[in-house]
N, C-alpha and C. Protein backbone atom coordinates (compact mmCIF):
# COMPACT_ATOMS: atom_id res chain seq x y z
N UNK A 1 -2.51 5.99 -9.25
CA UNK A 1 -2.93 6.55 -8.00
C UNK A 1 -3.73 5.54 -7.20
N UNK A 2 -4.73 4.57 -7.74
CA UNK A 2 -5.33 3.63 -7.19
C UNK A 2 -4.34 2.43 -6.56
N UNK A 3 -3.38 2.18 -7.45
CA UNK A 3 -1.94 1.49 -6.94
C UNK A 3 -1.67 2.03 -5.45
N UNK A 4 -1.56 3.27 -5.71
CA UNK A 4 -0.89 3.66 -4.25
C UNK A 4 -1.95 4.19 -3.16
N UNK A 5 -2.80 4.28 -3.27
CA UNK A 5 -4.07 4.45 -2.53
C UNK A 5 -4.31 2.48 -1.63
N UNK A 6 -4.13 2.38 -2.35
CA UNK A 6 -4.18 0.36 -1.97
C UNK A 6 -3.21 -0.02 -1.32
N UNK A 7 -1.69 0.35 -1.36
CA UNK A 7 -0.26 -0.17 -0.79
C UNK A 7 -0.38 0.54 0.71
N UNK A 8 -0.76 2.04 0.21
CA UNK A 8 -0.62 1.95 2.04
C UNK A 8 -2.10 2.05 2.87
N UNK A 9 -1.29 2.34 4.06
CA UNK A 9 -2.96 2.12 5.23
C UNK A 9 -3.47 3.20 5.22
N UNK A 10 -4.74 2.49 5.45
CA UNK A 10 -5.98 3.39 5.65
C UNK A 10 -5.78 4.42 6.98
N UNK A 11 -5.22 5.09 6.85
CA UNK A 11 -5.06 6.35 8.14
C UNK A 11 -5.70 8.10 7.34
N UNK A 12 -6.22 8.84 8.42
CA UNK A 12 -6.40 9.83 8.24
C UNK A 12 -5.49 10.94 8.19
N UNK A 13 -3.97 10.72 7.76
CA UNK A 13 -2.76 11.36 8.16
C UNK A 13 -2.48 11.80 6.99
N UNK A 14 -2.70 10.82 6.21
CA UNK A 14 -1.95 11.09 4.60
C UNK A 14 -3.45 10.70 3.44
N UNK A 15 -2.86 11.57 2.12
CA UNK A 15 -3.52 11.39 0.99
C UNK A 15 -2.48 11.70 0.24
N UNK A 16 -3.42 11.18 -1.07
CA UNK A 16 -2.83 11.10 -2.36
C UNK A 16 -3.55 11.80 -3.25
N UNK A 17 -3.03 12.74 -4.06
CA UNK A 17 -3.73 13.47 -5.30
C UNK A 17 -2.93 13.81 -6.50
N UNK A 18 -3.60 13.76 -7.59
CA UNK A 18 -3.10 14.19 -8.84
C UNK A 18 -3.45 15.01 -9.58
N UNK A 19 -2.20 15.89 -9.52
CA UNK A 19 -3.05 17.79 -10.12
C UNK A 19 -2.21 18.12 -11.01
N UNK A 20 -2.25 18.35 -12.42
CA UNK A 20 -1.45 18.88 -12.85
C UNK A 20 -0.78 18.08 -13.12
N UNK A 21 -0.49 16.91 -13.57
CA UNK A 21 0.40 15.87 -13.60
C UNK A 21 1.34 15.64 -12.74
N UNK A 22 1.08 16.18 -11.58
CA UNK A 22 1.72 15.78 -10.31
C UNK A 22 0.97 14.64 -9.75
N UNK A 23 1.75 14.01 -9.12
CA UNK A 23 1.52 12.94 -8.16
C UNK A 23 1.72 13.27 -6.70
N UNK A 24 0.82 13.70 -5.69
CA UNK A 24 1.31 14.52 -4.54
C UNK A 24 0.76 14.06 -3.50
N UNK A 25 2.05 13.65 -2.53
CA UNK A 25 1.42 12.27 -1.31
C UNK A 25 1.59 13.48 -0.37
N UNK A 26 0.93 13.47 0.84
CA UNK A 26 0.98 14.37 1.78
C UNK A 26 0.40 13.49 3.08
N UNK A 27 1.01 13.81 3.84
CA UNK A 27 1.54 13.19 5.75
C UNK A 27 1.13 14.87 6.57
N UNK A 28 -0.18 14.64 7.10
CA UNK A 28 -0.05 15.59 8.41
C UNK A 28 0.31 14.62 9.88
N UNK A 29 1.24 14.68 10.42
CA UNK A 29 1.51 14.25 11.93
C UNK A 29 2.21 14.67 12.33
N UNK A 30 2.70 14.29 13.52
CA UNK A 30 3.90 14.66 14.45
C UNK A 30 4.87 13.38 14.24
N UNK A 31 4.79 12.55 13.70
CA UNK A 31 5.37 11.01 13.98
C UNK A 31 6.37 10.87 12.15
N UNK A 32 7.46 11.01 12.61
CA UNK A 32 8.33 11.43 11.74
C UNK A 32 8.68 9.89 11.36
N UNK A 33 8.78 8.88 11.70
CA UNK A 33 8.72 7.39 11.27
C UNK A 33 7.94 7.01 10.69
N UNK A 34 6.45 7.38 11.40
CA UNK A 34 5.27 7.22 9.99
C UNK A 34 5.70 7.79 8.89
N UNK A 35 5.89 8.65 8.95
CA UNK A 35 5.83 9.34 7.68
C UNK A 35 6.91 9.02 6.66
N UNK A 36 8.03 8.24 7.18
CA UNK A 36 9.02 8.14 6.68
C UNK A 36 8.77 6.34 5.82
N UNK A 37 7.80 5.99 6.85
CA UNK A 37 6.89 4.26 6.51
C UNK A 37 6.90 4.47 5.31
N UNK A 38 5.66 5.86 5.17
CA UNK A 38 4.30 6.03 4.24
C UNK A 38 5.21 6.50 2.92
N UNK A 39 6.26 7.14 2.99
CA UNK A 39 6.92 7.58 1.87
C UNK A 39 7.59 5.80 0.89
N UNK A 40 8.05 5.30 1.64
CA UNK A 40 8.88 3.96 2.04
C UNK A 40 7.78 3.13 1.01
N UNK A 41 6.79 3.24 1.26
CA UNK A 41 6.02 2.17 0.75
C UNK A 41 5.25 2.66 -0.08
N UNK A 42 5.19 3.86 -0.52
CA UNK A 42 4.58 5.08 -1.80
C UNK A 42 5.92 4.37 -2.67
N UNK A 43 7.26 4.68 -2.47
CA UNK A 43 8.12 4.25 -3.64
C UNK A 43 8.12 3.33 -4.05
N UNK A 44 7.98 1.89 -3.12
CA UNK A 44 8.04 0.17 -3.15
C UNK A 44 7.27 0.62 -4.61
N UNK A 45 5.59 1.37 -3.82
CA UNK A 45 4.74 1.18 -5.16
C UNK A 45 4.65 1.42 -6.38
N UNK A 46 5.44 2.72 -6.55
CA UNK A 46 5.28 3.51 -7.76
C UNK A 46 6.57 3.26 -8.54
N UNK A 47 7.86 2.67 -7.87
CA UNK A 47 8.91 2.34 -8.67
C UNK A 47 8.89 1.19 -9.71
N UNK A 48 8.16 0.58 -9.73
CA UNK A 48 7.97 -0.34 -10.85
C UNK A 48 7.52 0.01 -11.79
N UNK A 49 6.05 0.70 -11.26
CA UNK A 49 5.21 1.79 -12.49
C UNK A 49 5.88 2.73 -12.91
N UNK A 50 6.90 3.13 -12.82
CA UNK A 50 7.73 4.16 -13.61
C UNK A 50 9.01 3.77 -14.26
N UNK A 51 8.73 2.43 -14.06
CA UNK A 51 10.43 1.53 -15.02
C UNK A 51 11.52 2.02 -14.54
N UNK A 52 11.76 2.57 -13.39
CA UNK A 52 13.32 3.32 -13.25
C UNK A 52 13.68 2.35 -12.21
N UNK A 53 15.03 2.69 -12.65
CA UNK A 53 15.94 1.50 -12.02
C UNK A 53 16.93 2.01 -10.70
N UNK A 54 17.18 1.58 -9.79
CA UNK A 54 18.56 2.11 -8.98
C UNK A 54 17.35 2.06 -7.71
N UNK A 55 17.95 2.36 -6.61
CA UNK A 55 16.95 2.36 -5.46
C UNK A 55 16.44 3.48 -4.54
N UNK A 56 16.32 4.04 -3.80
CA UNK A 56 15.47 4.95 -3.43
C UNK A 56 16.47 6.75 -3.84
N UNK A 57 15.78 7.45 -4.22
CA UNK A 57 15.78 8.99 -4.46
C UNK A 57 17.08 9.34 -3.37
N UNK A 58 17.91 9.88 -3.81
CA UNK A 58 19.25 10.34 -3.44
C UNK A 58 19.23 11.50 -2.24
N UNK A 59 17.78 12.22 -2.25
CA UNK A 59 17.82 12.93 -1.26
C UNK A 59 17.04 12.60 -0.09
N UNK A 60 16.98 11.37 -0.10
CA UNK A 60 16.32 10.70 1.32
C UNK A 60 17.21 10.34 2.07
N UNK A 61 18.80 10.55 1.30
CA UNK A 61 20.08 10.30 2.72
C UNK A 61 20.34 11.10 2.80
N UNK A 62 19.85 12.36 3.19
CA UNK A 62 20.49 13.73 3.82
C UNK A 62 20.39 14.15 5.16
């Protein structure tokens, strides 16, 4: 969580929390590109730390 607290920017739009063994990023805006950044660069971060291979989550081309 400190990993991904560090990768992206310091904005008041989004946080990061871990409940339950969830990992749960959350985006309040209107700006649907940010948010699409902030997801973008949450995976860069956390895909290494989770050893999985292949490239971004299958339901981000829908």
């Amino acid at each position: 969580m400190a990993a991904l607290r560090e990768a992206l920017p310091a904005a008041p739009q989004w946080a990061v929390t871990q409940r339950l063994g969830v990992l749960l990023l959350r985006y309040l805006g209107d700006s649907r590109n940010q948010a699409w950044d902030y997801c973008q660069a949450a995976w860069q971060t956390l895909r290494p730390l989770l050893a999985e291979r292949g490239g971004e989550p299958r339901i981000w081309r829908t």
